[in-house]
Protein backbone atom coordinates (compact mmCIF):
# COMPACT_ATOMS: atom_id res chain seq x y z
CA UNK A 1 16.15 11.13 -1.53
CA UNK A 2 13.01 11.69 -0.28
CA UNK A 3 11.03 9.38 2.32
CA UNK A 4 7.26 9.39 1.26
CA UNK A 5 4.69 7.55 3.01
CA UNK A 6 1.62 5.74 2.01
CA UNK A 7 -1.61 6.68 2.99
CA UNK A 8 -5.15 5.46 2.47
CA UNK A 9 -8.72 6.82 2.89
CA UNK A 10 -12.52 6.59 1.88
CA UNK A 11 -14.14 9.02 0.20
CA UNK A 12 -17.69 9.28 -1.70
CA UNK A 13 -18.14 8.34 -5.36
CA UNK A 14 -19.22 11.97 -6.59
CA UNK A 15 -15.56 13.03 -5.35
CA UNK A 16 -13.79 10.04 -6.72
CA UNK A 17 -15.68 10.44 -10.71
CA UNK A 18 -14.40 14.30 -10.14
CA UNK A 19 -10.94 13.53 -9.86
CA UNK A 20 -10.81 10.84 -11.83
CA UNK A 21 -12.28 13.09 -14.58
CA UNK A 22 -10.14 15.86 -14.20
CA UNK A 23 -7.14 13.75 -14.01
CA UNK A 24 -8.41 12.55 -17.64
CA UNK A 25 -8.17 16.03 -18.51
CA UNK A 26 -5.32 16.75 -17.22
CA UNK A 27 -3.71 13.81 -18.41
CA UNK A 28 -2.37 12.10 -15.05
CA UNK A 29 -2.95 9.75 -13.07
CA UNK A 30 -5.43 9.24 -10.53
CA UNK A 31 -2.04 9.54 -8.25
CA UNK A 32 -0.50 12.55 -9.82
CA UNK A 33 -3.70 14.85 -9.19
CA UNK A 34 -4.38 13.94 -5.49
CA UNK A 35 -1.10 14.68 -4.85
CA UNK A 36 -1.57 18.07 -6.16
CA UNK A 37 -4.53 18.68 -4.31
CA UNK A 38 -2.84 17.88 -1.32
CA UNK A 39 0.21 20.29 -1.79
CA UNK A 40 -2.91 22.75 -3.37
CA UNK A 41 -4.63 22.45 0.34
CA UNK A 42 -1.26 22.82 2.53
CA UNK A 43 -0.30 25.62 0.74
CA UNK A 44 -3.56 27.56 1.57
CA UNK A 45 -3.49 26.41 4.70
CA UNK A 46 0.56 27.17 5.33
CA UNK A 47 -0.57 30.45 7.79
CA UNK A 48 -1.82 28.17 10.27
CA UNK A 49 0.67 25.29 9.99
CA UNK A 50 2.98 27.64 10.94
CA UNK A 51 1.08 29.89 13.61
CA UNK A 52 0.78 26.60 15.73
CA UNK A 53 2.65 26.27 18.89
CA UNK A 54 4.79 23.13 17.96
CA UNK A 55 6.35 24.62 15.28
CA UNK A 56 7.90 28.00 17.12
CA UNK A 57 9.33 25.95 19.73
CA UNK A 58 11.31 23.95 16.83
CA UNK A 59 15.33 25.44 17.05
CA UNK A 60 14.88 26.85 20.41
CA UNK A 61 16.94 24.61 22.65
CA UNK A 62 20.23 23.90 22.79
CA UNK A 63 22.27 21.15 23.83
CA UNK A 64 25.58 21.01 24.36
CA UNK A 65 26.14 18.77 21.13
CA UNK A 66 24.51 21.63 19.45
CA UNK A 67 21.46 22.62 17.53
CA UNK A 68 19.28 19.66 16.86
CA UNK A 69 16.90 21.37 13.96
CA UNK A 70 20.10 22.35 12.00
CA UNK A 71 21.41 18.98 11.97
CA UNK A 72 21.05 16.13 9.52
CA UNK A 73 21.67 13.49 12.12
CA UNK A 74 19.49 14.53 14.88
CA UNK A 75 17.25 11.15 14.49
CA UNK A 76 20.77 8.48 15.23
């Protein structure tokens, strides 16, 4: 299962009528396609998510009750 989270945010009516028109074309919802622009913008953008700090120091301790990246019950 996967936990998703709800967000909001403002944005100008030019870039609302462009999305809602290309989700028209596209034939999805509103929804569907800024979701897809989302994933579209992380994905270019992956490089850097992963070049920052916080994410190289993820799986590099260890604790005596083992590795806490590599298990699923780390947040208990």
């Amino acid at each position: 299962m996967t936990i998703t989270k709800h967000i909001q945010t403002n944005i100008d009516m030019v870039t609302y009528d462009h999305l809602k028109h290309l989700s028209r074309i596209k034939n999805k919802s509103l929804k569907e396609t800024i979701q897809e622009a989302i994933k579209e913008y992380l994905g270019r953008h992956e490089t850097d998510l992963m070049n920052d700090s916080l994410f190289k120091i993820v799986g590099s301790f260890k604790t005596k009750e083992g590795d806490f990246s590599e298990r699923d019950d780390w947040r208990q």
